[in-house]
N, C-alpha and C. Protein backbone atom coordinates (compact mmCIF):
# COMPACT_ATOMS: atom_id res chain seq x y z
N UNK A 1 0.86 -1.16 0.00
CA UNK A 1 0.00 0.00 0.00
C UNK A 1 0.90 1.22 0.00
N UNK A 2 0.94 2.20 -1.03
CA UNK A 2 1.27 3.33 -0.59
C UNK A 2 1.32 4.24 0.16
N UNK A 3 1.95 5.30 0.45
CA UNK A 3 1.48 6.23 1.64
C UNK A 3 0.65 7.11 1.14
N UNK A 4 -0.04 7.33 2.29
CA UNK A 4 -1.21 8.09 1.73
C UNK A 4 -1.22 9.25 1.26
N UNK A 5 0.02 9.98 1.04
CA UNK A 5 0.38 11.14 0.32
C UNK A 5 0.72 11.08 -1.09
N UNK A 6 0.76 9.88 -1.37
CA UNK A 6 1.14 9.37 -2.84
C UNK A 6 0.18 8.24 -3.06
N UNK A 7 -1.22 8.06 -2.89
CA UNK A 7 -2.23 7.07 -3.50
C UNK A 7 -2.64 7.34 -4.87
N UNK A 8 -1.97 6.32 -5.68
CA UNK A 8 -2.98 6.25 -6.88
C UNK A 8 -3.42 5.05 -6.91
N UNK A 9 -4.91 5.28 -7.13
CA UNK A 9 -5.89 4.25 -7.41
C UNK A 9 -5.94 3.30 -8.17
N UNK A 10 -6.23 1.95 -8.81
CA UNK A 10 -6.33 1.11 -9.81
C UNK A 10 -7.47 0.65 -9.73
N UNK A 11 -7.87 0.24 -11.16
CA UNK A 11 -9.20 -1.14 -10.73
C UNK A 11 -8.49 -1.71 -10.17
N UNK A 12 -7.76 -2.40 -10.71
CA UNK A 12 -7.28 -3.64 -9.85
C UNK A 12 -7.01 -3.81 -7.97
N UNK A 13 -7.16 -2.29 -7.63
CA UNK A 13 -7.05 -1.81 -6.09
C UNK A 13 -8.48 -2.28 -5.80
N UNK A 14 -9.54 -1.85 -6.50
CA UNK A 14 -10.68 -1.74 -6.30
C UNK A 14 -11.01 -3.05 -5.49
N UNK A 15 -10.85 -3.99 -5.05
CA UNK A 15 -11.33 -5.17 -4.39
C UNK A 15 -10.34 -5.26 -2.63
N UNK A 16 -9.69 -4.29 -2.81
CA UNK A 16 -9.10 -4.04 -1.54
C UNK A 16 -9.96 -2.95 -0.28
N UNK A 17 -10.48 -3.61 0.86
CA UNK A 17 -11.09 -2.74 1.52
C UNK A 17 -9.72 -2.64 2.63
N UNK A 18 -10.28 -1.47 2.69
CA UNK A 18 -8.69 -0.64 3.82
C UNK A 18 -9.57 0.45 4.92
N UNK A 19 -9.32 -0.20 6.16
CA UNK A 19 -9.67 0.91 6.70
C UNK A 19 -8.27 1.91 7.64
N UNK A 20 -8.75 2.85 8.16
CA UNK A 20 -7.50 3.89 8.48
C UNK A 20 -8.04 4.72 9.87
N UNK A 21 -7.28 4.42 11.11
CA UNK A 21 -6.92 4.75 11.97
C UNK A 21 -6.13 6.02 12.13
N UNK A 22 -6.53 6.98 12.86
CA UNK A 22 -5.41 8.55 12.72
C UNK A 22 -5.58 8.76 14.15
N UNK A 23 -4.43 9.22 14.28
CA UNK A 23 -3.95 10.07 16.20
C UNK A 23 -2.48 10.24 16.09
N UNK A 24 -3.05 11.55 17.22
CA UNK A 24 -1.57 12.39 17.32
C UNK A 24 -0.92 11.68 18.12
N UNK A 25 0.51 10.97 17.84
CA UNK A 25 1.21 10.62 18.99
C UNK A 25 2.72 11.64 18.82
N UNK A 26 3.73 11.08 20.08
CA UNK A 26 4.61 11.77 20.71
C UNK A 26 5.84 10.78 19.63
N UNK A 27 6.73 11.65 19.28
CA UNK A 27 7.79 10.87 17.80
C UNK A 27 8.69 10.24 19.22
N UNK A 28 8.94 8.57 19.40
CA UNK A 28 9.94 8.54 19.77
C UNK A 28 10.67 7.16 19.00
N UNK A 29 12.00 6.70 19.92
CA UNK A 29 12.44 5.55 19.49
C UNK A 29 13.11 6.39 17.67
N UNK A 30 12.62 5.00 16.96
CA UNK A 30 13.11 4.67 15.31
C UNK A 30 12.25 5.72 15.05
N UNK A 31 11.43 6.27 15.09
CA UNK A 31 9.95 7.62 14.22
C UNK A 31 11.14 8.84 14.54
N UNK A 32 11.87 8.95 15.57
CA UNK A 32 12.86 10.09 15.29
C UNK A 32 13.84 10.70 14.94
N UNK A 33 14.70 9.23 14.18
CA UNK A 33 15.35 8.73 13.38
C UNK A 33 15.07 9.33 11.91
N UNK A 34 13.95 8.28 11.64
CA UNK A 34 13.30 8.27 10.88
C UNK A 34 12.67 9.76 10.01
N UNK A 35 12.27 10.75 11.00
CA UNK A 35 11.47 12.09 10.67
C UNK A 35 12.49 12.98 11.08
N UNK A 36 13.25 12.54 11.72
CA UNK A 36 14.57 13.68 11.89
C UNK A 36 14.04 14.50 12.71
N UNK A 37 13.31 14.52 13.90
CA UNK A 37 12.58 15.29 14.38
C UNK A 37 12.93 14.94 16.20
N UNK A 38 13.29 15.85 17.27
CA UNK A 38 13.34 15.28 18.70
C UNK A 38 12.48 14.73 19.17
N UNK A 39 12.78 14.00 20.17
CA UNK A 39 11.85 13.36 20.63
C UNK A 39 10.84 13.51 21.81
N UNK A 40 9.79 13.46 21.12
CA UNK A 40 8.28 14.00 22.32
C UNK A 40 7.73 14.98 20.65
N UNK A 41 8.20 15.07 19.74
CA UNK A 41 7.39 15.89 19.11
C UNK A 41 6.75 15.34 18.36
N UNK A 42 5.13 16.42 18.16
CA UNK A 42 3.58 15.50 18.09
C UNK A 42 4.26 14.77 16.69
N UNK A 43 2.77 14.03 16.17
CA UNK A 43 3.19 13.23 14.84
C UNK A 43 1.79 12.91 14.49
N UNK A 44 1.24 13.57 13.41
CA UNK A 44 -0.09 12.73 12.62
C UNK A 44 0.70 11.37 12.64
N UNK A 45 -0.18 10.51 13.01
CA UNK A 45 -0.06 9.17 12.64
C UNK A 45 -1.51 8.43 11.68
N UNK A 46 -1.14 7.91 10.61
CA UNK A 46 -2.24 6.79 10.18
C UNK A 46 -1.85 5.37 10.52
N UNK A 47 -2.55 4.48 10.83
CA UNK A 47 -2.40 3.00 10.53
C UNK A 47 -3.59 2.62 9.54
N UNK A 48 -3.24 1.76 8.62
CA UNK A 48 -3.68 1.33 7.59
C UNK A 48 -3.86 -0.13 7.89
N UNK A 49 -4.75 -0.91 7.59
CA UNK A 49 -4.75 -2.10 7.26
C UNK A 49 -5.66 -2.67 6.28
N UNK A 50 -5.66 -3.42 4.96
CA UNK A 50 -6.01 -3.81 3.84
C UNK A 50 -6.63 -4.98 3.76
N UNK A 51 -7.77 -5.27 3.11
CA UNK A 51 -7.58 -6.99 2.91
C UNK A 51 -8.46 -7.09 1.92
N UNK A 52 -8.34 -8.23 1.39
CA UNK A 52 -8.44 -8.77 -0.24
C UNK A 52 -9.61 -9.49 0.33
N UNK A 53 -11.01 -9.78 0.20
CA UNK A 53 -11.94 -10.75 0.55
C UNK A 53 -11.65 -10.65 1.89
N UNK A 54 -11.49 -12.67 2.71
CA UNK A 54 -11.11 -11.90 4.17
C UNK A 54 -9.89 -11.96 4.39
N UNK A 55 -9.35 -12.09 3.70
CA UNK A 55 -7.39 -11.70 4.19
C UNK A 55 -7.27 -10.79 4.44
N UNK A 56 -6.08 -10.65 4.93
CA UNK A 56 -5.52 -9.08 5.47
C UNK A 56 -4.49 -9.27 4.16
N UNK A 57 -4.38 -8.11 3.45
CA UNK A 57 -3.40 -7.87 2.64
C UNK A 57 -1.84 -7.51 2.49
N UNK A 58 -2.08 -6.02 3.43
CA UNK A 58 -1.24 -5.35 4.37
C UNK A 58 -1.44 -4.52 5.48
N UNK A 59 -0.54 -3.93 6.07
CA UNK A 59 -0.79 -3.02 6.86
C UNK A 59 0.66 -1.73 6.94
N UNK A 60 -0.14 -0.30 6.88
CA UNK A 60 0.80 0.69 6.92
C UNK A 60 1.02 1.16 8.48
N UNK A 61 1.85 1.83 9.20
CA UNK A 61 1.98 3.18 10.22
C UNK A 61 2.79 4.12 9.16
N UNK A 62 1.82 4.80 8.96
CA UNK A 62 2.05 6.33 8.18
C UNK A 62 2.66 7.88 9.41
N UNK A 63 4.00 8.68 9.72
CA UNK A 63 3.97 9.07 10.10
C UNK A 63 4.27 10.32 9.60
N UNK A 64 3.33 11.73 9.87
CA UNK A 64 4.20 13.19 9.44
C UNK A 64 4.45 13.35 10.68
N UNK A 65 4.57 14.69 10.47
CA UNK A 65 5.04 15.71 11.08
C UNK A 65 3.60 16.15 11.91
N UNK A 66 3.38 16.65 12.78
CA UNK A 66 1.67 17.13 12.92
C UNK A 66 1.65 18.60 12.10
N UNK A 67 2.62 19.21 12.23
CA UNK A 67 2.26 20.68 11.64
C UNK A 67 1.80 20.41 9.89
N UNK A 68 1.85 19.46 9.08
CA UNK A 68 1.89 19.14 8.12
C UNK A 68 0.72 18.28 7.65
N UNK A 69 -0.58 18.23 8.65
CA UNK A 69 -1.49 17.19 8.60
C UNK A 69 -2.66 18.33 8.44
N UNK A 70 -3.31 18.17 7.21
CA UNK A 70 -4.21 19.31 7.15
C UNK A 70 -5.16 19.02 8.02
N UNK A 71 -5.96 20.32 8.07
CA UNK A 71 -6.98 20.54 9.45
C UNK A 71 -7.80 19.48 9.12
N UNK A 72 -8.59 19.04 10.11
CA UNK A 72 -9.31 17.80 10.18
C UNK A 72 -9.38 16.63 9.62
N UNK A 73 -8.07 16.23 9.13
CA UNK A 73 -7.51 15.06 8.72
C UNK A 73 -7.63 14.00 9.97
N UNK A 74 -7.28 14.33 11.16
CA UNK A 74 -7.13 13.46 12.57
C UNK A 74 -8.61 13.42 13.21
N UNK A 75 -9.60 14.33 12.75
CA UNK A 75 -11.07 14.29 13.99
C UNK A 75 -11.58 13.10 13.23
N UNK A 76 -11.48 12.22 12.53
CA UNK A 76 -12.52 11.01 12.33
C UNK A 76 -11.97 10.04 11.75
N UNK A 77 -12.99 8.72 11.90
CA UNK A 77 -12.49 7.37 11.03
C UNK A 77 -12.45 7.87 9.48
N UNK A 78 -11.19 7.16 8.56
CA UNK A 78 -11.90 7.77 7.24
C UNK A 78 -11.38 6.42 6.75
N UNK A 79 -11.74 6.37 5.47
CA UNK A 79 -11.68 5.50 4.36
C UNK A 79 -10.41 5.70 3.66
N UNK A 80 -9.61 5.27 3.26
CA UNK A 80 -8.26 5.46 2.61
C UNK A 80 -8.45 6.47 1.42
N UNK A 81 -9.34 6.22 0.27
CA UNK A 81 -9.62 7.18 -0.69
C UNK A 81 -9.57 8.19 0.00
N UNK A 82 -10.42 8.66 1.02
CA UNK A 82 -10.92 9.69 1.50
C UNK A 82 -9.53 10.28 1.97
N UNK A 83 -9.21 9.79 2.78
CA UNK A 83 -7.56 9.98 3.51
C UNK A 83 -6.59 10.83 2.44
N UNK A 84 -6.82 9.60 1.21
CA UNK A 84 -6.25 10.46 0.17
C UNK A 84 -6.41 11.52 -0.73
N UNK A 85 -8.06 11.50 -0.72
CA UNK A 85 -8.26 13.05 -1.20
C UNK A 85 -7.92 14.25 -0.60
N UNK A 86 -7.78 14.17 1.02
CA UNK A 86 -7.62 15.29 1.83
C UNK A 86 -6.06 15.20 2.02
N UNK A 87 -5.13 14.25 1.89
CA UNK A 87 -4.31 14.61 1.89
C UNK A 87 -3.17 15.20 0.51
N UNK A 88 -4.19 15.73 -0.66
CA UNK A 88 -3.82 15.91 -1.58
C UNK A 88 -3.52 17.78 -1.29
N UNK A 89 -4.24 17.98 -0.64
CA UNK A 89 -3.93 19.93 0.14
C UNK A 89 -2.51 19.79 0.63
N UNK A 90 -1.63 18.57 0.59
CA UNK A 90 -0.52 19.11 1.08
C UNK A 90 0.61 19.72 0.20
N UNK A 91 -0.21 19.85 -0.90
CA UNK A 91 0.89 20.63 -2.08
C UNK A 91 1.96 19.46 -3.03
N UNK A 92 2.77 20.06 -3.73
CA UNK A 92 3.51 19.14 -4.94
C UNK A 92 4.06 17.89 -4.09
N UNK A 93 4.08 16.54 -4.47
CA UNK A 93 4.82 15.28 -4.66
C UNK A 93 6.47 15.70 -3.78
N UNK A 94 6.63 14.93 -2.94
CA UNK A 94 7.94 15.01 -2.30
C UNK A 94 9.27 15.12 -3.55
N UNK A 95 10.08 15.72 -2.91
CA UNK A 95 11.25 15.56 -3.64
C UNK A 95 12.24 14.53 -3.99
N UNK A 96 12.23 13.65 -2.75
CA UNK A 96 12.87 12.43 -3.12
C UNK A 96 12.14 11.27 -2.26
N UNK A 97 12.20 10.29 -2.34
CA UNK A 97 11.57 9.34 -1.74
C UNK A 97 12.47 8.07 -1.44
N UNK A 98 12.78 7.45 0.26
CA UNK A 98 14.42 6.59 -0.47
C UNK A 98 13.32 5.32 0.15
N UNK A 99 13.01 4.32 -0.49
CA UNK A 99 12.98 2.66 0.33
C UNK A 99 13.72 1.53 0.45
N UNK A 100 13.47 1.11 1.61
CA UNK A 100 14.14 0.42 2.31
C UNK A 100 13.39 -1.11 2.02
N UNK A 101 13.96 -1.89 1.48
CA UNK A 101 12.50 -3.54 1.78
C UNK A 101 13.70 -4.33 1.66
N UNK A 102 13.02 -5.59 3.02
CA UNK A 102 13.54 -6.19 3.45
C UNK A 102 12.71 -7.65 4.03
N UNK A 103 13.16 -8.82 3.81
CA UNK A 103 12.41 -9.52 4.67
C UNK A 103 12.24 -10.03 5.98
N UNK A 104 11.94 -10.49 7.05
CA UNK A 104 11.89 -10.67 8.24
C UNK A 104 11.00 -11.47 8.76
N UNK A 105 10.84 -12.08 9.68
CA UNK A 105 9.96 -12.45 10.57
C UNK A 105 9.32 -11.18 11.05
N UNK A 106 7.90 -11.74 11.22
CA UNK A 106 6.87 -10.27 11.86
C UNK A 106 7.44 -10.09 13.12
N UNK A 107 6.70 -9.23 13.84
CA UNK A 107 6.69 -9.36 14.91
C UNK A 107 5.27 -9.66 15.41
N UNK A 108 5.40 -10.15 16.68
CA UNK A 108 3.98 -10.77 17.39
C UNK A 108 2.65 -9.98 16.67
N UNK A 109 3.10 -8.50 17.00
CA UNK A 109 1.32 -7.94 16.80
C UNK A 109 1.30 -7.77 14.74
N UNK A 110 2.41 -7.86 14.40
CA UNK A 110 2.35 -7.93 12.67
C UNK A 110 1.45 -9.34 12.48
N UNK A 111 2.04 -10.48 12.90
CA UNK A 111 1.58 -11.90 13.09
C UNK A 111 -0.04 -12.11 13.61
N UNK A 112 -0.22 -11.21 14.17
CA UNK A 112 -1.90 -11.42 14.83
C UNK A 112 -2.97 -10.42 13.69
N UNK A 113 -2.43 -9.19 13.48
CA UNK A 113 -3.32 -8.33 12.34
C UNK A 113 -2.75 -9.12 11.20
N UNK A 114 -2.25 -9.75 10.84
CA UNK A 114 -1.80 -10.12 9.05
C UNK A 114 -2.25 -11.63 9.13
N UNK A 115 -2.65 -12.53 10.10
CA UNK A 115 -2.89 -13.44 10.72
C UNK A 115 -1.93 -14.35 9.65
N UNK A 116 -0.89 -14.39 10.17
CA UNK A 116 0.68 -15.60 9.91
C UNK A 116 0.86 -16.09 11.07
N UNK A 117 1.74 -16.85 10.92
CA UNK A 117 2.13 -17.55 11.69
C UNK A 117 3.61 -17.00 11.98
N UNK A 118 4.46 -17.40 12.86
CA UNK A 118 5.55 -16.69 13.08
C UNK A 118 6.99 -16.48 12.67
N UNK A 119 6.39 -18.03 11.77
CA UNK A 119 8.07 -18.14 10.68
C UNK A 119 7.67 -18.04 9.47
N UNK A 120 6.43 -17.09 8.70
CA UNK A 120 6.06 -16.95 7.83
C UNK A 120 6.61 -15.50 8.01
N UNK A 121 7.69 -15.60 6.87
CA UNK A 121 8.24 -14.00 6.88
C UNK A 121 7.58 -12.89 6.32
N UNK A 122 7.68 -11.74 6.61
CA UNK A 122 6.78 -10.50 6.23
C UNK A 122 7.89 -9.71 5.26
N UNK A 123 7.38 -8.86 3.77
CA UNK A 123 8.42 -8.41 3.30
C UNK A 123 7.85 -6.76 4.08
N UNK A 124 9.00 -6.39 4.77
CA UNK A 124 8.40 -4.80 5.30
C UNK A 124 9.44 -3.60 4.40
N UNK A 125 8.93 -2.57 3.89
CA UNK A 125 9.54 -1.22 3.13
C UNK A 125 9.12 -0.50 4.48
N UNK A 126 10.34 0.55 4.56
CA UNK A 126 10.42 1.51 5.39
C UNK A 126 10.85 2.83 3.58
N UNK A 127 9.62 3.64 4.08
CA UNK A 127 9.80 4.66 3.16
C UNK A 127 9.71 6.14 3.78
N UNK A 128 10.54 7.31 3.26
CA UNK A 128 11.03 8.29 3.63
C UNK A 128 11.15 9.10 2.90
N UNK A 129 10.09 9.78 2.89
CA UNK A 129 9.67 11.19 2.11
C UNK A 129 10.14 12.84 2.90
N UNK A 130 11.18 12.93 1.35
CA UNK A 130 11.43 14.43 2.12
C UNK A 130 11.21 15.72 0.84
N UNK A 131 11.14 17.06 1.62
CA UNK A 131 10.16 17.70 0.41
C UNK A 131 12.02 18.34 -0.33
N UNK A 132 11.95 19.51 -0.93
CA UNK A 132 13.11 20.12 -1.76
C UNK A 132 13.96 20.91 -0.68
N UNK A 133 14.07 21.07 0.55
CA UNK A 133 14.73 21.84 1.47
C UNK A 133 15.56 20.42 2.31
N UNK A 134 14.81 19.10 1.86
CA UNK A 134 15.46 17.87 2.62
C UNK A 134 14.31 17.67 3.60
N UNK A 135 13.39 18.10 4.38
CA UNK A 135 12.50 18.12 5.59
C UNK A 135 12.17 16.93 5.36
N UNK A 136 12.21 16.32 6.20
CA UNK A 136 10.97 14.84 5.99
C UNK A 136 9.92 14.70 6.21
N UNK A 137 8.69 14.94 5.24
CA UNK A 137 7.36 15.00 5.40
C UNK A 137 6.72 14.05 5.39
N UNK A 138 7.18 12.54 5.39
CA UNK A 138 6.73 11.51 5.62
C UNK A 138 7.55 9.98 5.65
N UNK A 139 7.24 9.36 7.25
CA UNK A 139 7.80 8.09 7.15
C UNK A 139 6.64 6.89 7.21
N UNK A 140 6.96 5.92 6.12
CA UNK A 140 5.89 4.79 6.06
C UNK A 140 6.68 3.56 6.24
N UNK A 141 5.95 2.75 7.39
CA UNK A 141 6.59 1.49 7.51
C UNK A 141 5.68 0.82 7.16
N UNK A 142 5.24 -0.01 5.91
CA UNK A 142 4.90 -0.73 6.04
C UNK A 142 5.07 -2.27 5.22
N UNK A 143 4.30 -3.21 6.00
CA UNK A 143 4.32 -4.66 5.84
C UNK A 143 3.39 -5.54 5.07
N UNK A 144 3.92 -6.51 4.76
CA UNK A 144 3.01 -7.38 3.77
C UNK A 144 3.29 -8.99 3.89
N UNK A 145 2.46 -10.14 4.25
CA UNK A 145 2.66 -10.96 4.19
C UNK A 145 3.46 -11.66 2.89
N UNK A 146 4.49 -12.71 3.64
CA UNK A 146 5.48 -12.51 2.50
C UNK A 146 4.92 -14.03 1.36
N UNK A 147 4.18 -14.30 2.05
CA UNK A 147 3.59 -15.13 1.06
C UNK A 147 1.96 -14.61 0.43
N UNK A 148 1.99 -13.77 0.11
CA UNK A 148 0.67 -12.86 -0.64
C UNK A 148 1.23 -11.63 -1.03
N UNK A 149 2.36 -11.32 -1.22
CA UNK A 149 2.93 -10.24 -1.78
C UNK A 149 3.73 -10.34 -2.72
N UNK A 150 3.69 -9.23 -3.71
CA UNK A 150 4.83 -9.26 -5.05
C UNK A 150 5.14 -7.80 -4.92
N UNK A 151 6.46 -7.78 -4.92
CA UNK A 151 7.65 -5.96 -5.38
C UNK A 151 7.75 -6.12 -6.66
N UNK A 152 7.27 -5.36 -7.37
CA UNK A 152 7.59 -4.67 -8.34
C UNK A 152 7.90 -3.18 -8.50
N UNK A 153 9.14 -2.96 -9.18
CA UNK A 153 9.93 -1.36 -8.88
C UNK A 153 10.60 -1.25 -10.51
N UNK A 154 10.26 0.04 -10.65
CA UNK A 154 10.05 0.61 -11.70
C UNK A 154 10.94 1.99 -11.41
N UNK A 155 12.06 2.04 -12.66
CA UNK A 155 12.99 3.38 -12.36
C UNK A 155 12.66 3.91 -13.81
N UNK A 156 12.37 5.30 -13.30
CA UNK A 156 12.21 6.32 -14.61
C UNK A 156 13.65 7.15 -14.72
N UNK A 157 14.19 7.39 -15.43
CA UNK A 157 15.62 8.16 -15.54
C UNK A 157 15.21 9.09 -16.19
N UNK A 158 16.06 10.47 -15.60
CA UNK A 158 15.46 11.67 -16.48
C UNK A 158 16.36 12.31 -16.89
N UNK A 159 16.98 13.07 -17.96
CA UNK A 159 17.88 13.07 -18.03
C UNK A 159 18.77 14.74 -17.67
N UNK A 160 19.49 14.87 -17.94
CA UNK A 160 20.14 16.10 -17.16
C UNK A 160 19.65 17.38 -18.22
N UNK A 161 19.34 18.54 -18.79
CA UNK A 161 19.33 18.86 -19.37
C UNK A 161 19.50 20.37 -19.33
N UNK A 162 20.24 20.50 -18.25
CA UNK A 162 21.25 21.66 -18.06
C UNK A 162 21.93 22.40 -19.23
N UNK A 163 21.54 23.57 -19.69
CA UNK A 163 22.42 24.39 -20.20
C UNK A 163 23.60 25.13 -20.06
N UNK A 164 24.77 25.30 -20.44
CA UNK A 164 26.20 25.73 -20.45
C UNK A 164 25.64 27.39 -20.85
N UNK A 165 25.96 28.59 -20.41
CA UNK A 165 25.49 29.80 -20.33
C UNK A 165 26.64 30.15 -21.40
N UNK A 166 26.46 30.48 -22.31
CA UNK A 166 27.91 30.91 -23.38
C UNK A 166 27.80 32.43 -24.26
C-alpha cells in the first residue's frame, strides 16, 4: 500500500477494503530517526490495514510531522480514498523518496493483524519522504505478508538537461 500522500488508485485496487486509523502521537524511538525530528514531538499518525476478501493484505503506520497534517484530517475514522483526497492539500509530490525492503519475521502484533504464523516471513519497506529543502514529510513502515505479496519497482531516468550559459 502506498502512503497516503502518494495514492494512486487502480481497478485492480478496487477489491481491496482498507480501513485507516489517525492520532496524534509523541515521535519517539526509530519515528525520530526516521522524521529527523526530537523526541516527544507530536506526529499525525495513520495506521492502515487492507484486505483482499477476508485476508488481510497489508498493513501501513504512516507518520508526518503534525504541523503538516491538514486541518481535520485526525477528527474522524476515514476511508483510505478519503484519507487520500484530503491529503492531496498538502501541495507538490515530495522531492525524493528513499525505500528500504527487506524480509523478516513479523513481529507478534504484525503476526496477529496479518494473521501468519511466526516463521512466515513479512516483506516490510520503510519509506522516507522528504520535500526540496530535505524536511521529511513523511515516514511509512509498512508490511506485507510474504507469502501474498509481489515488489515490483520501476525506475524512470530523467535526463540532465542543463544548459552551459555561453
Amino acid at each position: 500500500m502506498p502512503g497516503l500522500g502518494h495514492v494512486r488508485w487502480t481497478a485492480a485496487e478496487a477489491a481491496l477494503r482498507v480501513t485507516v486509523r489517525t492520532a496524534t502521537v509523541q515521535a519517539d524511538g526509530h519515528l525520530t530517526t526516521l522524521l529527523r525530528v526530537p523526541t516527544g514531538s507530536p506526529l499525525a499518525e495513520f495506521f492502515c490495514v487492507s484486505h483482499q476478501g477476508e485476508s488481510p493484505h497489508g498493513l501501513a503506520r504512516i507518520c508526518i510531522p503534525r504541523d503538516l497534517a491538514p486541518a481535520g484530517v485526525l477528527d474522524d475514522e476515514l476511508s483510505c480514498p478519503e484519507a487520500a483526497r484530503r491529503f492531496a492539500v498538502l501541495g507538490p509530490p515530495p522531492a525524493a523518496v528513499r525505500e528500504t525492503v527487506c524480509a523478516r519475521p513479523p513481529t507478534p502484533g504484525e503476526s496477529s493483524t496479518l494473521r501468519t504464523n511466526s516463521v512466515t516471513p513479512v516483506l516490510a519497506i520503510t519509506r522516507v519522504a522528504t520535500d526540496p529543502t530535505g524536511r521529511v514529510v513523511e515516514a511509512a513502515l509498512l508490511v506485507f505478508p510474504g507469502d501474498r505479496a509481489d515488489a515490483v519497482f520501476t525506475t524512470h531516468h530523467t535526463s540532465d538537461e542543463r544548459q552551459t550559459a555561453g
